[in-house]
C-alpha atoms as a PDB file:
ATOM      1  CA  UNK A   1     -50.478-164.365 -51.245  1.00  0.00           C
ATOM      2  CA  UNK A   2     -51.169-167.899 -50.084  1.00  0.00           C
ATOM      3  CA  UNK A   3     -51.810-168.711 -46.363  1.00  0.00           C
ATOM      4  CA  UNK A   4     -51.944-171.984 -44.513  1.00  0.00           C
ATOM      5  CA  UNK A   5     -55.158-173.557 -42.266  1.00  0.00           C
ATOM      6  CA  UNK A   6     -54.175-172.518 -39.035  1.00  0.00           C
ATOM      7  CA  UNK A   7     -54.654-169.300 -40.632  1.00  0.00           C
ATOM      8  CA  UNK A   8     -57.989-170.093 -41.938  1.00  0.00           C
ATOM      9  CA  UNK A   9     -58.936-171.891 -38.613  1.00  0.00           C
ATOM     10  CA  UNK A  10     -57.561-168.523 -36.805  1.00  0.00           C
ATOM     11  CA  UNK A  11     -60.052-166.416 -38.884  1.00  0.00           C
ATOM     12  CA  UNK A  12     -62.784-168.806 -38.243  1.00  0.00           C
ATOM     13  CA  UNK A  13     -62.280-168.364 -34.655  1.00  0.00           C
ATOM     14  CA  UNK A  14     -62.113-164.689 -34.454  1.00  0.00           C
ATOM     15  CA  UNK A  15     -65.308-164.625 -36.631  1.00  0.00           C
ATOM     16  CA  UNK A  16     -67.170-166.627 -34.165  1.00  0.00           C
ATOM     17  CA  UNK A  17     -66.105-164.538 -31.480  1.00  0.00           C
ATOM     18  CA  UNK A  18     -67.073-161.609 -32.895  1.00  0.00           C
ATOM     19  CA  UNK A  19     -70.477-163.386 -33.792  1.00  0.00           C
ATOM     20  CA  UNK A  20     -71.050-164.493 -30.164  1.00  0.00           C
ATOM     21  CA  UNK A  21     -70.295-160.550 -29.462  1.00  0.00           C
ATOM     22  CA  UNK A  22     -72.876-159.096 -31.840  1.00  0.00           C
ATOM     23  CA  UNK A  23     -70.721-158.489 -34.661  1.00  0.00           C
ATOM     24  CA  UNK A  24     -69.966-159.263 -38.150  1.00  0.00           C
ATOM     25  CA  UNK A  25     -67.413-159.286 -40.742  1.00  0.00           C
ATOM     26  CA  UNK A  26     -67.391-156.372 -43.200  1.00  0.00           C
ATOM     27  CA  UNK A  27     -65.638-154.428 -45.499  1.00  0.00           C
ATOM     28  CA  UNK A  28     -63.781-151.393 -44.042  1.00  0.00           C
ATOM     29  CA  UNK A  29     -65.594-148.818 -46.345  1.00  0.00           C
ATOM     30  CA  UNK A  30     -63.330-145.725 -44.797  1.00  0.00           C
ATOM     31  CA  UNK A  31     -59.709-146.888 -45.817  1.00  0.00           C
ATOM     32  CA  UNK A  32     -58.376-147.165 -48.969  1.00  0.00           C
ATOM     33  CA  UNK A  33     -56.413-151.088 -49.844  1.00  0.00           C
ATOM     34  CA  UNK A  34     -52.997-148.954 -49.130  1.00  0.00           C
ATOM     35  CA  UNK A  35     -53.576-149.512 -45.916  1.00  0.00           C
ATOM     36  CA  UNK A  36     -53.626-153.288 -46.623  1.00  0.00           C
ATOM     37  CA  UNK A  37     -55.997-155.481 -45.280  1.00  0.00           C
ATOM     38  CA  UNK A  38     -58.609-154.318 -42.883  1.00  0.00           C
ATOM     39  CA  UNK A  39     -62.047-156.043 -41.318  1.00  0.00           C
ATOM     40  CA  UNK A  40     -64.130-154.150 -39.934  1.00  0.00           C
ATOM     41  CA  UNK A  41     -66.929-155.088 -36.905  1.00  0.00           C
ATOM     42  CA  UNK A  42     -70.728-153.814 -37.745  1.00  0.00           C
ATOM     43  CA  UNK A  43     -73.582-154.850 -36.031  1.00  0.00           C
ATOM     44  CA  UNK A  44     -74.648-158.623 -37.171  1.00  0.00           C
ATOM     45  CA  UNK A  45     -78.696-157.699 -37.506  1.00  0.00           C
ATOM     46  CA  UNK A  46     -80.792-155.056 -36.998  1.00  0.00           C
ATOM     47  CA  UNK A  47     -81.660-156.686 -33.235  1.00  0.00           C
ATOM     48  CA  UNK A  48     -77.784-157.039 -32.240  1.00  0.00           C
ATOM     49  CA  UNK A  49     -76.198-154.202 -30.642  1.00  0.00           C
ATOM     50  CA  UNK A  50     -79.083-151.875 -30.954  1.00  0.00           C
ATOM     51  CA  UNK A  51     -77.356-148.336 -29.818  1.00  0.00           C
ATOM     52  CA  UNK A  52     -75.339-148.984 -33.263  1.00  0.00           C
ATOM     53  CA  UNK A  53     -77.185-148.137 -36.645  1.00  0.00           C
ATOM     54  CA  UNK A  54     -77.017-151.513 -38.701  1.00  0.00           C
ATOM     55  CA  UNK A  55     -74.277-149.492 -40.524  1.00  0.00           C
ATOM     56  CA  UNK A  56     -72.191-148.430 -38.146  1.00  0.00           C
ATOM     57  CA  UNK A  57     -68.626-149.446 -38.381  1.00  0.00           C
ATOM     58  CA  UNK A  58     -67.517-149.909 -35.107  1.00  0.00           C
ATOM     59  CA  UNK A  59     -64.057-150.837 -35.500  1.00  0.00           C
ATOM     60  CA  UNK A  60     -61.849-151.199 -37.922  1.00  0.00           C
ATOM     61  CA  UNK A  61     -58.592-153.156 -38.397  1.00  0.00           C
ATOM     62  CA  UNK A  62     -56.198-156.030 -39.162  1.00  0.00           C
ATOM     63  CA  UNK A  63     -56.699-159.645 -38.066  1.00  0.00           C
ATOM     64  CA  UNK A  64     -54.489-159.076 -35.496  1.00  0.00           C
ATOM     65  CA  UNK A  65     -56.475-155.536 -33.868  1.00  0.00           C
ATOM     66  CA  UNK A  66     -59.811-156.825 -34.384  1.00  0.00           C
ATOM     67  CA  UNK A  67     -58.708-159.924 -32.129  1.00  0.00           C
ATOM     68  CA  UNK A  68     -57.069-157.644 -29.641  1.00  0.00           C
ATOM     69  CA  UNK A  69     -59.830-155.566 -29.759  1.00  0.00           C
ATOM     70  CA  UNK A  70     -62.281-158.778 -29.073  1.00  0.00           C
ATOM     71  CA  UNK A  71     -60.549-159.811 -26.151  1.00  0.00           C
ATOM     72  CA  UNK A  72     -60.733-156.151 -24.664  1.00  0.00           C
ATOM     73  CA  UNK A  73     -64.808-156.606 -24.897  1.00  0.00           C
ATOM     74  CA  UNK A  74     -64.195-159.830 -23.270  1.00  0.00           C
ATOM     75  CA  UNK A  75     -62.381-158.910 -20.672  1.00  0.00           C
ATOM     76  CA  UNK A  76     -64.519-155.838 -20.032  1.00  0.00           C
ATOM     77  CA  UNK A  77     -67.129-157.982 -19.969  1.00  0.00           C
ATOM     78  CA  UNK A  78     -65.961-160.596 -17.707  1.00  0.00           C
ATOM     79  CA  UNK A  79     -64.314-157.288 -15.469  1.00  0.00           C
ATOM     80  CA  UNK A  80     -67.960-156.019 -14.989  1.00  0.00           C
ATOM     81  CA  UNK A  81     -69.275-159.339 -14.202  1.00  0.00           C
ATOM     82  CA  UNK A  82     -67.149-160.017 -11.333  1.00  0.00           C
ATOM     83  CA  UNK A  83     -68.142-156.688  -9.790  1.00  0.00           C
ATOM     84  CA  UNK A  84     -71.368-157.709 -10.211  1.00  0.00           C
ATOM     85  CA  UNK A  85     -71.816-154.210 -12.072  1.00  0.00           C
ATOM     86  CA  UNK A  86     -73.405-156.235 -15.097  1.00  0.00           C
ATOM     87  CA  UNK A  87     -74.185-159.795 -16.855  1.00  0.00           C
ATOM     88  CA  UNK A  88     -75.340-161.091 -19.597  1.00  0.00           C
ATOM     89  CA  UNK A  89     -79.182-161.071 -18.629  1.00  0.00           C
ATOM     90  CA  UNK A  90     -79.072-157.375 -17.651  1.00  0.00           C
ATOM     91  CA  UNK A  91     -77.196-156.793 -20.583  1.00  0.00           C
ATOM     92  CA  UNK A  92     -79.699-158.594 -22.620  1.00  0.00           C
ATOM     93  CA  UNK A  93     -82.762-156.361 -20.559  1.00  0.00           C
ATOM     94  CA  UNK A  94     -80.467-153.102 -21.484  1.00  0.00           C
ATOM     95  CA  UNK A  95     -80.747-154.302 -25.145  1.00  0.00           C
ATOM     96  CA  UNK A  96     -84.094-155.050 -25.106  1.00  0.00           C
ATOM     97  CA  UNK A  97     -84.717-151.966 -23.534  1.00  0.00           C
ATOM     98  CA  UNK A  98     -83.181-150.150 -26.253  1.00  0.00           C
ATOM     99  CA  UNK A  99     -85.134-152.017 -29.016  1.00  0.00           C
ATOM    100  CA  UNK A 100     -88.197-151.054 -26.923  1.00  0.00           C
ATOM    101  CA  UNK A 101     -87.520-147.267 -27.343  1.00  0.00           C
ATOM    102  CA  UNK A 102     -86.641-147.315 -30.762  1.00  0.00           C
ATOM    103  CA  UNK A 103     -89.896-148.889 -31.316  1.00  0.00           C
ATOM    104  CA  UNK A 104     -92.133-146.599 -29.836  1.00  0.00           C
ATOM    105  CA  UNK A 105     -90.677-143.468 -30.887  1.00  0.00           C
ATOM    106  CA  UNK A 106     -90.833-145.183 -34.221  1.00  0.00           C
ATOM    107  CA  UNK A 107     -94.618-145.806 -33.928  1.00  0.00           C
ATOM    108  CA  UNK A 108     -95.310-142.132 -32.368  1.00  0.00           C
ATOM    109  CA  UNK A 109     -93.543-140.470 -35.501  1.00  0.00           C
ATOM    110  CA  UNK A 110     -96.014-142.674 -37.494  1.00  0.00           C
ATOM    111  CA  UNK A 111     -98.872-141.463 -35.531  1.00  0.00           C
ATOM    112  CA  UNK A 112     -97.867-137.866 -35.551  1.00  0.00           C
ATOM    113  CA  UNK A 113     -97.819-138.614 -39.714  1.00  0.00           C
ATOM    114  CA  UNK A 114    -101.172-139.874 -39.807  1.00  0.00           C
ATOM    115  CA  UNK A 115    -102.413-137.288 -37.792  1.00  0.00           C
ATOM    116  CA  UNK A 116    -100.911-134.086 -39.880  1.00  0.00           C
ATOM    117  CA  UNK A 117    -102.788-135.742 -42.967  1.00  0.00           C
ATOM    118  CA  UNK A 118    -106.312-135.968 -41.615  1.00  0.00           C
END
């Protein structure tokens, strides 16, 4: 299969959308290659999209659905900010919220470890 550099350029561009978004590129470890070729969108880091284990495959298609399903967070995005129901700093406070949690539950599990040894 050979493709041209407006398809290469397209890819680039959904990548770097999905990068802005939090995501990454992957592998789509649930489908077989019968199903032809399919990206799938996993958190970038372990500090991006923090609800999401660093593993979680959150979607999972062709070219074409992974850009349609980009512009739906977009758009959802951009919906909620003209209702003034979110933006990006709150959304970035949720996060880091989130983070927050994860890291003290983290640290009393450790406690509670150290304790049932002494």
């Amino acid at each position: 299969m050979s493709i041209g550099y407006e398809t290469i350029l397209r890819i680039r561009r959904i990548e770097e959308q999905a990068n802005d978004f939090g995501f990454r590129f992957a592998n789509a470890k649930n489908y077989s290659s019968s199903y032809g070729d399919r990206i799938c969108l996993m958190p970038a880091t372990d500090i991006t999209l923090p609800i999401y284990s660093r593993d979680a495959e959150i979607f999972s298609g062709t070219l074409d659905e992974v850009d349609r399903f980009l512009r739906g967070v977009e758009w959802a995005r951009e919906y909620d900010r003209m209702l003034k129901v979110s933006n990006h700093k709150v959304r970035v406070k949720k996060e880091q919220d989130v983070r927050n949690d994860t890291l003290l539950r983290a640290l009393k599990a450790e406690a509670k470890k150290v304790v049932e040894i002494e």
